[in-house]
Each structure stands twice: as structure tokens, then as C-alpha cells.
PDB file of N, CA and C in Angstrom:
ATOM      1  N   UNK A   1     130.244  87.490  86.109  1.00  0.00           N
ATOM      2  CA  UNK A   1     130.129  88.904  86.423  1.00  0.00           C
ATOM      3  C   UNK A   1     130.987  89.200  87.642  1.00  0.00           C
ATOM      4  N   UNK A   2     131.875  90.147  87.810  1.00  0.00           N
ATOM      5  CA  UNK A   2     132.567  90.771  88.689  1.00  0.00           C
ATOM      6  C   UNK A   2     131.919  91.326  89.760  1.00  0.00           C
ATOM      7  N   UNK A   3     132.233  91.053  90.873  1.00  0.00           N
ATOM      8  CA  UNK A   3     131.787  91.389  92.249  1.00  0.00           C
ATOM      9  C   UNK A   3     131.482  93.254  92.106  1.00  0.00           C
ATOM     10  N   UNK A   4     132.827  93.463  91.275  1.00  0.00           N
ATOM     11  CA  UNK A   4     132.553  95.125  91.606  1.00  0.00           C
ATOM     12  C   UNK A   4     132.299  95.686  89.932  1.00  0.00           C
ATOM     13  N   UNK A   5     131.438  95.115  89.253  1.00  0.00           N
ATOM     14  CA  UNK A   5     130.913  95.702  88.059  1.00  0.00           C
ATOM     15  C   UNK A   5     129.857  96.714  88.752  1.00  0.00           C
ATOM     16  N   UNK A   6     129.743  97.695  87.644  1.00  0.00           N
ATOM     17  CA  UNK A   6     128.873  98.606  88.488  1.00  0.00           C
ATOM     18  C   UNK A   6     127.323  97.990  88.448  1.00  0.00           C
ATOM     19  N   UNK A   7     126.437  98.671  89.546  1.00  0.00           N
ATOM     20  CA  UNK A   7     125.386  98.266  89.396  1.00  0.00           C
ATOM     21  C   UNK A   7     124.544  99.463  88.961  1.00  0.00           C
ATOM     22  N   UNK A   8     123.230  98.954  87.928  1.00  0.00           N
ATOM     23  CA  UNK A   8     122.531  99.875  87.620  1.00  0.00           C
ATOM     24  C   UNK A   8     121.060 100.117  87.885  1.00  0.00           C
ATOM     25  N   UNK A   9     120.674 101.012  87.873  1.00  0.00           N
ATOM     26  CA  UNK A   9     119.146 100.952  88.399  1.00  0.00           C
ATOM     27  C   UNK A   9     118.140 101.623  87.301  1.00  0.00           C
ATOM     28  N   UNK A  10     116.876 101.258  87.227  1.00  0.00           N
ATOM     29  CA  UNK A  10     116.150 101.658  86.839  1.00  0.00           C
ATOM     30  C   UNK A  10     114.748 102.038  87.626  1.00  0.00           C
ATOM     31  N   UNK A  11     114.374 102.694  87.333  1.00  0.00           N
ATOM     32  CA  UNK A  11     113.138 103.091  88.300  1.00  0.00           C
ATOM     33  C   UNK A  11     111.812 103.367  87.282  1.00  0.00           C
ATOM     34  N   UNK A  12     111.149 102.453  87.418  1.00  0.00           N
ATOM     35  CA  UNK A  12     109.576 102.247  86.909  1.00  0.00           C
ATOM     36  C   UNK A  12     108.482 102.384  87.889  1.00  0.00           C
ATOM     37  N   UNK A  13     107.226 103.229  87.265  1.00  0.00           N
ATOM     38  CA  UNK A  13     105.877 103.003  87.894  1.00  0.00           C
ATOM     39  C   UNK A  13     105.627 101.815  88.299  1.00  0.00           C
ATOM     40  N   UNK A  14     104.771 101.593  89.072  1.00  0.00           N
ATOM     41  CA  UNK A  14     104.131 100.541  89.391  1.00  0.00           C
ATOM     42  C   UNK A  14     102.797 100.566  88.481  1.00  0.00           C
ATOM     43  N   UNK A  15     101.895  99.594  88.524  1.00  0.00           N
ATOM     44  CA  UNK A  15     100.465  99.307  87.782  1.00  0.00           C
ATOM     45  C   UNK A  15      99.496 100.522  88.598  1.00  0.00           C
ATOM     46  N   UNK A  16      99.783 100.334  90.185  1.00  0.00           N
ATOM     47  CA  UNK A  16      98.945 100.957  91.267  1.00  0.00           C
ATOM     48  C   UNK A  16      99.235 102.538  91.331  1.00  0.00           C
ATOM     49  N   UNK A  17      98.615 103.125  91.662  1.00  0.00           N
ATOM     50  CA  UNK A  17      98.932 104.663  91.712  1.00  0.00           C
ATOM     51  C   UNK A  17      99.710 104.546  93.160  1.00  0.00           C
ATOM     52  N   UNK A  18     101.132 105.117  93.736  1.00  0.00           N
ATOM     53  CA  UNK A  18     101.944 104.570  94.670  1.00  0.00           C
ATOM     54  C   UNK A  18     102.526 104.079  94.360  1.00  0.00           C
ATOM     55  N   UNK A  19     103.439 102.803  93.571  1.00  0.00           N
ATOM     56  CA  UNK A  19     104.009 102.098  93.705  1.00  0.00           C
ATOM     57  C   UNK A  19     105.001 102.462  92.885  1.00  0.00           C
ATOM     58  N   UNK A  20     106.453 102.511  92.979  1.00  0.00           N
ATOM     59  CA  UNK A  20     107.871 102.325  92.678  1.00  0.00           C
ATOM     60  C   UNK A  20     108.445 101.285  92.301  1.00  0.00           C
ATOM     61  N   UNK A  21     109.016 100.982  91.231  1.00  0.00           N
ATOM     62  CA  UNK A  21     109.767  99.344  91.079  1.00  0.00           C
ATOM     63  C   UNK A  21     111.032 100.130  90.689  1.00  0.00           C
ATOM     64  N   UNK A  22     111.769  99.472  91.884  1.00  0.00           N
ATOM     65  CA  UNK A  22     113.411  99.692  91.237  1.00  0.00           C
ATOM     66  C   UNK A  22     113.860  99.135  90.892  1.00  0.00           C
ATOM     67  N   UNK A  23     114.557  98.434  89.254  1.00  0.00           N
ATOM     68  CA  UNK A  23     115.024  97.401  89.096  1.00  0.00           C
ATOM     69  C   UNK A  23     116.247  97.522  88.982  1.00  0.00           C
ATOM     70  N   UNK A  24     117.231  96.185  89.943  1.00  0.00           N
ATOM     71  CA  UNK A  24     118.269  96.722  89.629  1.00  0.00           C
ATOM     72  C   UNK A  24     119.228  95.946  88.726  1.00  0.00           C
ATOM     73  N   UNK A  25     120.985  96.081  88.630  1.00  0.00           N
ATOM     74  CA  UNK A  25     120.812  94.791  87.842  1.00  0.00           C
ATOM     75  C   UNK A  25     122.366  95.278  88.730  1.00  0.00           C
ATOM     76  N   UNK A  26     123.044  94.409  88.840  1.00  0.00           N
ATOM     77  CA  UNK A  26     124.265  94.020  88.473  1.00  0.00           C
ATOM     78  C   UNK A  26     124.573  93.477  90.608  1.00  0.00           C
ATOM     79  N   UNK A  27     125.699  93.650  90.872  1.00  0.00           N
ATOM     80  CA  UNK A  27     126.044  92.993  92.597  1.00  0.00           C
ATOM     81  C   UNK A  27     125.683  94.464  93.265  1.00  0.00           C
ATOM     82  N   UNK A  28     124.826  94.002  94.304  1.00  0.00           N
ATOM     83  CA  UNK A  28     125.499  95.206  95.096  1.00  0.00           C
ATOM     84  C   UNK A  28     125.752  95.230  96.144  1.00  0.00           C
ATOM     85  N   UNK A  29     127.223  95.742  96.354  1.00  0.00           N
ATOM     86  CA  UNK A  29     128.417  95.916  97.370  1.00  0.00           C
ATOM     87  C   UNK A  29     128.770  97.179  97.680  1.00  0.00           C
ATOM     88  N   UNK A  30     129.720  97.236  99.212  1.00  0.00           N
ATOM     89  CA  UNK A  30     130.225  98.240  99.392  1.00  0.00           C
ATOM     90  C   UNK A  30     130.837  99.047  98.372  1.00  0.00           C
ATOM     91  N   UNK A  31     131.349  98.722  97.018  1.00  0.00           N
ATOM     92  CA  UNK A  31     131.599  99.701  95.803  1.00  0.00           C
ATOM     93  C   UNK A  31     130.544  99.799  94.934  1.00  0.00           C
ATOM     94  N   UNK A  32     129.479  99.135  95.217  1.00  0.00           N
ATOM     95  CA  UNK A  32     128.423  99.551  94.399  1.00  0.00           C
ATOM     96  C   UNK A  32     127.063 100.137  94.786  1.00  0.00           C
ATOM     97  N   UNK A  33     127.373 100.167  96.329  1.00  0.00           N
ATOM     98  CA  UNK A  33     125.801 100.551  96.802  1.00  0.00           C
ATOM     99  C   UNK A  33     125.566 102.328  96.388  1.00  0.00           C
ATOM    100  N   UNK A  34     126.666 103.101  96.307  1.00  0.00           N
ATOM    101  CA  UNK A  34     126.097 104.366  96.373  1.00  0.00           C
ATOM    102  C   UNK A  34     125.128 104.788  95.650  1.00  0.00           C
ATOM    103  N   UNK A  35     125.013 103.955  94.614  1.00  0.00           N
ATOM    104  CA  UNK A  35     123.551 104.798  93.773  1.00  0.00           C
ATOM    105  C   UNK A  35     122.057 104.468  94.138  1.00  0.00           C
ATOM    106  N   UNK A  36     122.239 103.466  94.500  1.00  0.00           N
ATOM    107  CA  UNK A  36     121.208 102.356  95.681  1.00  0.00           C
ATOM    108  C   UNK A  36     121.064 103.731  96.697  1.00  0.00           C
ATOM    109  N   UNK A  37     121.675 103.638  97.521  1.00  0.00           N
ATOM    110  CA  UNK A  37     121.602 104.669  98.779  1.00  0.00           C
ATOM    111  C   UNK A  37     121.159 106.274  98.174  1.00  0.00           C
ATOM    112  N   UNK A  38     121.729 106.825  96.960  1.00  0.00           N
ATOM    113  CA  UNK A  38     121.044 108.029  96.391  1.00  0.00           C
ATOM    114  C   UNK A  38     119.770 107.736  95.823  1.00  0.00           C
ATOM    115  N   UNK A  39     119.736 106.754  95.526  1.00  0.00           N
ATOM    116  CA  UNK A  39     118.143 106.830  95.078  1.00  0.00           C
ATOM    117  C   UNK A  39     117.048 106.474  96.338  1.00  0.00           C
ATOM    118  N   UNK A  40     117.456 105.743  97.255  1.00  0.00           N
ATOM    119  CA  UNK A  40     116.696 105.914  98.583  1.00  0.00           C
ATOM    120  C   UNK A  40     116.300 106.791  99.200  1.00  0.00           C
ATOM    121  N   UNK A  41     117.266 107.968  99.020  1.00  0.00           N
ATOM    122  CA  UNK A  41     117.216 109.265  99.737  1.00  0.00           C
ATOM    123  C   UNK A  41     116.648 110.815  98.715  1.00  0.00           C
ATOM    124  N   UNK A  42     116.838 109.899  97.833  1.00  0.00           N
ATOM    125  CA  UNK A  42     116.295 111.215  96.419  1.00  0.00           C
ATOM    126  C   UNK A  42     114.781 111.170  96.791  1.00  0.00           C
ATOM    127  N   UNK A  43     113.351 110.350  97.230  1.00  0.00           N
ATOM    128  CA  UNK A  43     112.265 110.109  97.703  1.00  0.00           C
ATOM    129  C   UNK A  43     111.857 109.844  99.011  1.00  0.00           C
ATOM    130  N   UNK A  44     110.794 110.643  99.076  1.00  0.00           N
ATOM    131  CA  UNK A  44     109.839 110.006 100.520  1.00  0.00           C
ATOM    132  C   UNK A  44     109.280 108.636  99.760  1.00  0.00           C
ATOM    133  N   UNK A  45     109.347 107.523 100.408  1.00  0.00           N
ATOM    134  CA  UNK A  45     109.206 106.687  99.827  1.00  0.00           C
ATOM    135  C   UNK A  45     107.496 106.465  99.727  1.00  0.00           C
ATOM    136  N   UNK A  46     107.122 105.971  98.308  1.00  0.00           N
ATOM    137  CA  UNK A  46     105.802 105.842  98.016  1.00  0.00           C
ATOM    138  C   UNK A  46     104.685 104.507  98.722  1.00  0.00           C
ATOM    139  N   UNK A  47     103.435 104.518  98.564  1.00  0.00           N
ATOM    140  CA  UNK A  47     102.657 103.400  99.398  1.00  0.00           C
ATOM    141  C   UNK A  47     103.859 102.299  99.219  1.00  0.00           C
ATOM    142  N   UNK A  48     104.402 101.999  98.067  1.00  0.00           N
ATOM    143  CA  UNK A  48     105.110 100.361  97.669  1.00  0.00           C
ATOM    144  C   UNK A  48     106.103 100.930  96.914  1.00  0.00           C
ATOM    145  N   UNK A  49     107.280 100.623  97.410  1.00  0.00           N
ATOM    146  CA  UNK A  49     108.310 100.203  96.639  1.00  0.00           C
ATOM    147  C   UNK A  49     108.937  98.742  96.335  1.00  0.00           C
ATOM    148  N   UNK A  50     109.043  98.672  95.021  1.00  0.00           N
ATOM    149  CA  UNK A  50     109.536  96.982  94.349  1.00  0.00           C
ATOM    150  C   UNK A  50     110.659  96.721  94.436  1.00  0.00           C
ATOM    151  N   UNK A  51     111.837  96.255  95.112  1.00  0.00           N
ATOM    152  CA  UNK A  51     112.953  96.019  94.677  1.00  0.00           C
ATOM    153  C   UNK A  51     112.713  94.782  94.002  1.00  0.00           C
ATOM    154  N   UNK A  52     113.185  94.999  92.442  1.00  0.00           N
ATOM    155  CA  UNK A  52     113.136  94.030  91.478  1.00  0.00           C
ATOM    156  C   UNK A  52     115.063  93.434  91.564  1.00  0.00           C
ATOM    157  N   UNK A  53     115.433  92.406  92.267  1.00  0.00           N
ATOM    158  CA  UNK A  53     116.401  92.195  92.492  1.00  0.00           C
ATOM    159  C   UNK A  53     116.659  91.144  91.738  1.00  0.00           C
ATOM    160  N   UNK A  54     115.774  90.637  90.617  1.00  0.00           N
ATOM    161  CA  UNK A  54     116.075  89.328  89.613  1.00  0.00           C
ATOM    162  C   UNK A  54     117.551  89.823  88.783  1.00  0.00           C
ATOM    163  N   UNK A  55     118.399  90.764  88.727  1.00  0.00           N
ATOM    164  CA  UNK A  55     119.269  91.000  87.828  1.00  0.00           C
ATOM    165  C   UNK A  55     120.687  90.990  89.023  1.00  0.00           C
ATOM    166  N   UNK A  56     120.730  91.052  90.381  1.00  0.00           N
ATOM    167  CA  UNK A  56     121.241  91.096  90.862  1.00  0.00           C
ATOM    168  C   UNK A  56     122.052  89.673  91.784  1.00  0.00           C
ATOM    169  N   UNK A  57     123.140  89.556  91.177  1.00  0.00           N
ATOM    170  CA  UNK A  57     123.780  87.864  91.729  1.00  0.00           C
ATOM    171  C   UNK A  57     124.348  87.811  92.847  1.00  0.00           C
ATOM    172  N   UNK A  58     124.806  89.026  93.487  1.00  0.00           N
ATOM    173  CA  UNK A  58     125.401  88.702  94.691  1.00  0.00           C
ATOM    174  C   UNK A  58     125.192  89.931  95.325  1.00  0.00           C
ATOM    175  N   UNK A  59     125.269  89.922  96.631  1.00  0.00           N
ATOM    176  CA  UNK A  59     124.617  91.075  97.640  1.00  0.00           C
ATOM    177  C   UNK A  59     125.399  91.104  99.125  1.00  0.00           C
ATOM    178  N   UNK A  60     126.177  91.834  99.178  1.00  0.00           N
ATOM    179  CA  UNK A  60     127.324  91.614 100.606  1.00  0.00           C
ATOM    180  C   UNK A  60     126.611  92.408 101.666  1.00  0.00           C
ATOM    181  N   UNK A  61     127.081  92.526 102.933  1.00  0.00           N
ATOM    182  CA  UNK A  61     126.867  93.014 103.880  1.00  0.00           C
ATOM    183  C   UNK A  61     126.260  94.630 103.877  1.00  0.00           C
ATOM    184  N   UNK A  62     127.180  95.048 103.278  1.00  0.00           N
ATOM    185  CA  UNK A  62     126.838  96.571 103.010  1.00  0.00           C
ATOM    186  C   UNK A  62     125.682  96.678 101.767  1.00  0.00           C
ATOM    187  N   UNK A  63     125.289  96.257 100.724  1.00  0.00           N
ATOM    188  CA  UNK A  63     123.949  96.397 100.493  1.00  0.00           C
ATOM    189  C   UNK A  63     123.189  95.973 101.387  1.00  0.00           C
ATOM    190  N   UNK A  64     123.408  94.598 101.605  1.00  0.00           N
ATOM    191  CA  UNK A  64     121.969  94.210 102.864  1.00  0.00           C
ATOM    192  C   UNK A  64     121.802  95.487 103.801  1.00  0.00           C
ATOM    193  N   UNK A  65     123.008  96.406 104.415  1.00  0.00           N
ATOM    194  CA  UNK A  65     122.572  97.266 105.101  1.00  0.00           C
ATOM    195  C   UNK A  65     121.946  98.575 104.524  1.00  0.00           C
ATOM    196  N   UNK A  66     121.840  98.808 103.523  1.00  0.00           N
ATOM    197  CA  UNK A  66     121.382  99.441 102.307  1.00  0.00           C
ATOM    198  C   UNK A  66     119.357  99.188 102.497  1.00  0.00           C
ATOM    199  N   UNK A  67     119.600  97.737 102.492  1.00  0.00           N
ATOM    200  CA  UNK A  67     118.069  97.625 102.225  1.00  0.00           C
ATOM    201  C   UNK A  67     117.632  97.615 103.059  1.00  0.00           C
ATOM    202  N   UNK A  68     118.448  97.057 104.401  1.00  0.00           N
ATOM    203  CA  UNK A  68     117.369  96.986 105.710  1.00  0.00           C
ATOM    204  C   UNK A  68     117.391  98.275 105.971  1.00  0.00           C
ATOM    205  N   UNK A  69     118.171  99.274 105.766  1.00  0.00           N
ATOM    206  CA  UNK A  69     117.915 101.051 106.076  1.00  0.00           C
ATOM    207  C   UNK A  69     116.725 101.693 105.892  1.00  0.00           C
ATOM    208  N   UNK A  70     116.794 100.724 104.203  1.00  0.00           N
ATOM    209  CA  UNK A  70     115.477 101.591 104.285  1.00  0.00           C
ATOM    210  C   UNK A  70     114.295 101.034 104.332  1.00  0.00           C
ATOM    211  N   UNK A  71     114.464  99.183 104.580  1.00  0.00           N
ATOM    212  CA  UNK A  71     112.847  99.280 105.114  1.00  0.00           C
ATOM    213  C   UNK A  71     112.649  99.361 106.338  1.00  0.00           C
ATOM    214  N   UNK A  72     113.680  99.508 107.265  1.00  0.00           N
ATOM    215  CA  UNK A  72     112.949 100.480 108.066  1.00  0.00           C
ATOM    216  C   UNK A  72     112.331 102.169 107.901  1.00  0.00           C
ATOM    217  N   UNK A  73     113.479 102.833 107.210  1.00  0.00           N
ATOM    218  CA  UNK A  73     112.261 104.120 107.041  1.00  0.00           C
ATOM    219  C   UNK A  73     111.530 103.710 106.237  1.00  0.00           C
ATOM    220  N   UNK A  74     111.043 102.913 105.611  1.00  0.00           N
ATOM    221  CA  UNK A  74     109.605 102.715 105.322  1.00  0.00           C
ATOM    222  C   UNK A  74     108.637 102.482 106.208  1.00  0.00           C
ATOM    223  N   UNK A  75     108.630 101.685 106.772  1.00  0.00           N
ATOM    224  CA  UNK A  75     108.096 101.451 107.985  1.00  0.00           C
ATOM    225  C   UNK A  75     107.925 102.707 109.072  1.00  0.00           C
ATOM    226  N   UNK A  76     108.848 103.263 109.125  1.00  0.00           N
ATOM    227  CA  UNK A  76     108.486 105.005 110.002  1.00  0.00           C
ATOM    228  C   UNK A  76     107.462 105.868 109.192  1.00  0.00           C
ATOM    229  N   UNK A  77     107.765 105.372 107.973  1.00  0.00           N
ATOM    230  CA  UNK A  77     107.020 106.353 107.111  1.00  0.00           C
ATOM    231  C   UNK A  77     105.354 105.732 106.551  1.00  0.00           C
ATOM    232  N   UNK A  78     105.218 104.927 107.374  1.00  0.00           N
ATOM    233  CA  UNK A  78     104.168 103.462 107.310  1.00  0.00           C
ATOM    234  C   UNK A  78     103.680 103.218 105.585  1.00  0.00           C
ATOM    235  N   UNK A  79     105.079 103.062 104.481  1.00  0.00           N
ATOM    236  CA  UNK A  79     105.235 102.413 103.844  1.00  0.00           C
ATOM    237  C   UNK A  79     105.330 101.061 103.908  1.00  0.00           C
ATOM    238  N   UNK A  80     105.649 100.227 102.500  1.00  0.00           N
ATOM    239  CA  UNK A  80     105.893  98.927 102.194  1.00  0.00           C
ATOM    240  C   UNK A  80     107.069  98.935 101.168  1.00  0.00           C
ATOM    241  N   UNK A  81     108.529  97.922 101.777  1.00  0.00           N
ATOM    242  CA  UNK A  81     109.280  97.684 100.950  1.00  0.00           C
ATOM    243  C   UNK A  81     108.904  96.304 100.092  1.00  0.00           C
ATOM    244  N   UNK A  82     109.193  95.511  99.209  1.00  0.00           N
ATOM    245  CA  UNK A  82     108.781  94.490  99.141  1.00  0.00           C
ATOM    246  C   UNK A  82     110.492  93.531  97.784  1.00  0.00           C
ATOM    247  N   UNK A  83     110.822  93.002  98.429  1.00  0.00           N
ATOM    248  CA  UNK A  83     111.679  92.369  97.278  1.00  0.00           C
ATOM    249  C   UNK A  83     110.777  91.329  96.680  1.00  0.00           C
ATOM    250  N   UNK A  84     111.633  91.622  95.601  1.00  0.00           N
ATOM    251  CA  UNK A  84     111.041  90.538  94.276  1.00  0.00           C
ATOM    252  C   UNK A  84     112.052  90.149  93.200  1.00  0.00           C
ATOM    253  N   UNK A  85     111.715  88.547  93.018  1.00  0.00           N
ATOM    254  CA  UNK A  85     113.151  88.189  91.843  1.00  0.00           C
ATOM    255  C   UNK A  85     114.284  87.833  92.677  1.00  0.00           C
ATOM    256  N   UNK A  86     114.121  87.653  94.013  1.00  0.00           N
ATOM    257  CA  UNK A  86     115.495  87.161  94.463  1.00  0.00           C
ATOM    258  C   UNK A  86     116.281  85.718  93.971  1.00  0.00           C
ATOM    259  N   UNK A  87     117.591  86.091  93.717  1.00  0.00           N
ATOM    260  CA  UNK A  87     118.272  85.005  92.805  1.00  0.00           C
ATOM    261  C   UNK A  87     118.796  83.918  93.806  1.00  0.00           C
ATOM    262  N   UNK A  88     118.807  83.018  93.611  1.00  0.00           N
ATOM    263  CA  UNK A  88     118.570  82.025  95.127  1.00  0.00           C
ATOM    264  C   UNK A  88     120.001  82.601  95.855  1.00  0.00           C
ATOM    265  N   UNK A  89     121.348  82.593  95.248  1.00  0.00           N
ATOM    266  CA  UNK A  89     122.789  82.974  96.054  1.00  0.00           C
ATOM    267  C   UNK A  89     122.415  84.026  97.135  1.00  0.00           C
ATOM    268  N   UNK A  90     121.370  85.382  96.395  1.00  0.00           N
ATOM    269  CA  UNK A  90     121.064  86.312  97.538  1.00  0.00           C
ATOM    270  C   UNK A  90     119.927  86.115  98.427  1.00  0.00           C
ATOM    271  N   UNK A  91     118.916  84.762  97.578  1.00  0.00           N
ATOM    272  CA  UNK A  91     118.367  83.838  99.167  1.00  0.00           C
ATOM    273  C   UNK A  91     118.775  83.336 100.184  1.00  0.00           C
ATOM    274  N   UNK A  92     119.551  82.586 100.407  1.00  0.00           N
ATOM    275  CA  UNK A  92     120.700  82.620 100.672  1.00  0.00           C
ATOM    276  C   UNK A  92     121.034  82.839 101.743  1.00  0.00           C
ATOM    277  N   UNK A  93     121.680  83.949 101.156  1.00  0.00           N
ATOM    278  CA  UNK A  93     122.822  85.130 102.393  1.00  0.00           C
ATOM    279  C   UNK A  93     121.683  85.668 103.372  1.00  0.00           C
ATOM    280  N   UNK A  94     119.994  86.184 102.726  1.00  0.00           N
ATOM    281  CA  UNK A  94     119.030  86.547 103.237  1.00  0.00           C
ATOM    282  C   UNK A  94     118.970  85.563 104.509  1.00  0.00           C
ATOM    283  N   UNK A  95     118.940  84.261 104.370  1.00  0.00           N
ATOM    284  CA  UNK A  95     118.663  83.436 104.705  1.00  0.00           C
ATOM    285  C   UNK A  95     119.235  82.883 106.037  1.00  0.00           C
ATOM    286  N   UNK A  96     120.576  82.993 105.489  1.00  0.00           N
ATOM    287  CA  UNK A  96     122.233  83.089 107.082  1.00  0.00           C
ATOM    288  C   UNK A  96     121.564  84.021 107.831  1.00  0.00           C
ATOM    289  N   UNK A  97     121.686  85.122 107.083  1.00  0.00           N
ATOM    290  CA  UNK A  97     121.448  86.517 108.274  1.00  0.00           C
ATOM    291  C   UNK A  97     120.273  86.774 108.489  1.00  0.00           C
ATOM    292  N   UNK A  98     118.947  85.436 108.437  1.00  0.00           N
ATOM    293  CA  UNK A  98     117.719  85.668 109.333  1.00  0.00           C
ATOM    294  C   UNK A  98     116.879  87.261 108.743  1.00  0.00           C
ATOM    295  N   UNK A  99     117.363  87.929 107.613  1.00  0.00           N
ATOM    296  CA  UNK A  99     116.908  88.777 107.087  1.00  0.00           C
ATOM    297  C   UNK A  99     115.365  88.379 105.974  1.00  0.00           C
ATOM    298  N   UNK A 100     115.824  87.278 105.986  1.00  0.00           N
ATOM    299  CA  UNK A 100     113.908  86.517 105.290  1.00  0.00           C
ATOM    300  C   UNK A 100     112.950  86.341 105.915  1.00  0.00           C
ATOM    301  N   UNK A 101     113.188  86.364 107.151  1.00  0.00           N
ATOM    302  CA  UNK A 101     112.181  86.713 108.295  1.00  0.00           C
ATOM    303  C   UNK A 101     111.627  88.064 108.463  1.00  0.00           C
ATOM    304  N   UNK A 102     112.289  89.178 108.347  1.00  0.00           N
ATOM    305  CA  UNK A 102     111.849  90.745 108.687  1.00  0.00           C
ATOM    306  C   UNK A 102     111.544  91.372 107.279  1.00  0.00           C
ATOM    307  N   UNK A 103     112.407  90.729 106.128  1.00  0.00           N
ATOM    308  CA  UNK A 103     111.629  91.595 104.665  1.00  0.00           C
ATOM    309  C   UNK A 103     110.535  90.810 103.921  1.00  0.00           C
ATOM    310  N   UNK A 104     109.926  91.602 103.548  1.00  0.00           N
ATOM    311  CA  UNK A 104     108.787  90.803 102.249  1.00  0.00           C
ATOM    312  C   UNK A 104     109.341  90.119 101.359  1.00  0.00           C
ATOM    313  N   UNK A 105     109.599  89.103 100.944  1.00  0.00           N
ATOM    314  CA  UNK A 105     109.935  88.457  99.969  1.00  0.00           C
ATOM    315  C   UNK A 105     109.007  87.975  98.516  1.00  0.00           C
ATOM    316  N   UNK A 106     108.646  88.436  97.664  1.00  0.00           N
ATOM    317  CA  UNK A 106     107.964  88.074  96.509  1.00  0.00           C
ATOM    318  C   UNK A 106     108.988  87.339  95.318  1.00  0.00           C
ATOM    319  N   UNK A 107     108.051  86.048  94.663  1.00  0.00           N
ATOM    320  CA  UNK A 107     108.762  85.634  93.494  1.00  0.00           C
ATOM    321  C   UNK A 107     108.841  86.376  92.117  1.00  0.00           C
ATOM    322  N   UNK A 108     108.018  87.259  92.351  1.00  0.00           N
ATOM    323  CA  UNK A 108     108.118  88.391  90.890  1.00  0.00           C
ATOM    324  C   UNK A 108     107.515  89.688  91.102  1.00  0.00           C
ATOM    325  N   UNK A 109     107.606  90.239  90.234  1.00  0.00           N
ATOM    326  CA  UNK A 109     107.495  91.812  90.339  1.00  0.00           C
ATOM    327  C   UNK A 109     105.683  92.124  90.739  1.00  0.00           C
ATOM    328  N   UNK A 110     104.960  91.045  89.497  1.00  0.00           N
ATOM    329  CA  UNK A 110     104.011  90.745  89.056  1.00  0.00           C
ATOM    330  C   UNK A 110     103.460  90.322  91.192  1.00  0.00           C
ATOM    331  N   UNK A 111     103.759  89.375  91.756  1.00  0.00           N
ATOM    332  CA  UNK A 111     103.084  89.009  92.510  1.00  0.00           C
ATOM    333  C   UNK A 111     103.427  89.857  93.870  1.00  0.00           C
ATOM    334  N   UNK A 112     104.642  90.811  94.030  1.00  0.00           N
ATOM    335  CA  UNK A 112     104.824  91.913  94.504  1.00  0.00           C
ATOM    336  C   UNK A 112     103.397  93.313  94.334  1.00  0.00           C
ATOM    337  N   UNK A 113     103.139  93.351  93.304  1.00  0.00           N
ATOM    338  CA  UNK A 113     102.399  94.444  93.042  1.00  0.00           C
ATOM    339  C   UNK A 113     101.045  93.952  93.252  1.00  0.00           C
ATOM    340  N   UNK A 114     100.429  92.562  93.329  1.00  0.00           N
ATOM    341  CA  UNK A 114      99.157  92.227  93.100  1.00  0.00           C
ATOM    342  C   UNK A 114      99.339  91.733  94.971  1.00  0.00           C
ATOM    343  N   UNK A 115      99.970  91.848  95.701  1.00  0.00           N
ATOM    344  CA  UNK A 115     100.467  91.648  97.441  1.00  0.00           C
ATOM    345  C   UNK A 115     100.067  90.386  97.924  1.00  0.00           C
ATOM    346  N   UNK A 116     100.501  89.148  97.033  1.00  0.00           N
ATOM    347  CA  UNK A 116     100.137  87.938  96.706  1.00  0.00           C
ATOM    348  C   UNK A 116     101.231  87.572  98.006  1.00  0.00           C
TER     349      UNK A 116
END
């Protein structure tokens, strides 16, 4: 898969009344974050949002700044971001940049939503 294939999103209920799962699928990069960033800003964000990131293989600087954006306004907004499905390459990079320390990390969508 190409660094700059587009990426796509889907946006599902959660099980919980509150909860958002965005799933996304493809890299996302400085040419692919904009729909990422419109859909952040299209909502006040709900009790839980899911980033379902199992479809996503690689993740550069400018998404990571994408996600840490907005879990911090979650956090202003005393929401919960929570990733889930991370593919180990974007464990990883999480991982260099000490960013697995400040986000929620879940192994599935499933143990995201149950706040396992």
C-alpha cells in the first residue's frame, strides 16, 4: 500500500449510548490527514471516541499530530479518546515518540468499548 493512498473513514455507534468508533483504513499522512481533521471538528466529541486504527499501516508525524490534537480537546472537553487495533509499525513510531505513554491504547475495538 502506498504511503499516499487515500485514507478512508468510517464512523460507527458504539454498543454504549456516547460512544463513536472511527474506523479508519488506509496511512495517515500529511496528504491524507484532512478528512481525519474534518471529521474531528465536524463533532463535540462524545463520552468515547474509538479510533479503530487496525486498517491503518503507517502513521507520520502529521497524523500523530492529528490525534494528539484531539485528545487533548477531549480531555478539555472531559472526554475519552481511546485507540484500538494498533498495527505494531504504528506501535512503534507511538512508541519512539513516547506517545504510548499519554494515549489509551486498546487491542480491539471490543476491549476499547468494554474500558478493559
Amino acid at each position: 500500500m502506498a504511503f499516499d493512498t487515500p485514507m478512508t473513514i468510517e464512523r460507527l455507534p458504539g454498543k454504549a449510548p456516547g460512544t463513536v468508533i472511527l474506523r479508519l483504513t488506509g496511512p495517515i499522512t500529511l496528504t491524507t490527514a484532512a478528512p481525519l481533521r474534518a471529521q474531528f471538528r465536524d463533532f463535540d466529541p462524545p463520552l468515547l471516541t474509538i479510533l479503530d486504527l487496525s486498517g491503518v499501516p503507517y502513521l507520520d508525524s502529521a497524523g500523530m499530530s492529528e490525534i494528539i490534537g484531539h485528545e487533548v480537546y477531549c480531555r478539555d472537553k472531559r472526554a475519552r479518546l481511546v485507540l484500538a487495533g494498533v498495527s505494531p509499525r504504528v506501535l512503534q513510531m507511538l512508541k519512539v515518540t513516547r506517545l504510548d505513554r499519554v494515549l489509551t491504547l486498546k487491542a480491539t475495538v471490543e476491549e476499547a468499548e468494554a474500558g478493559a
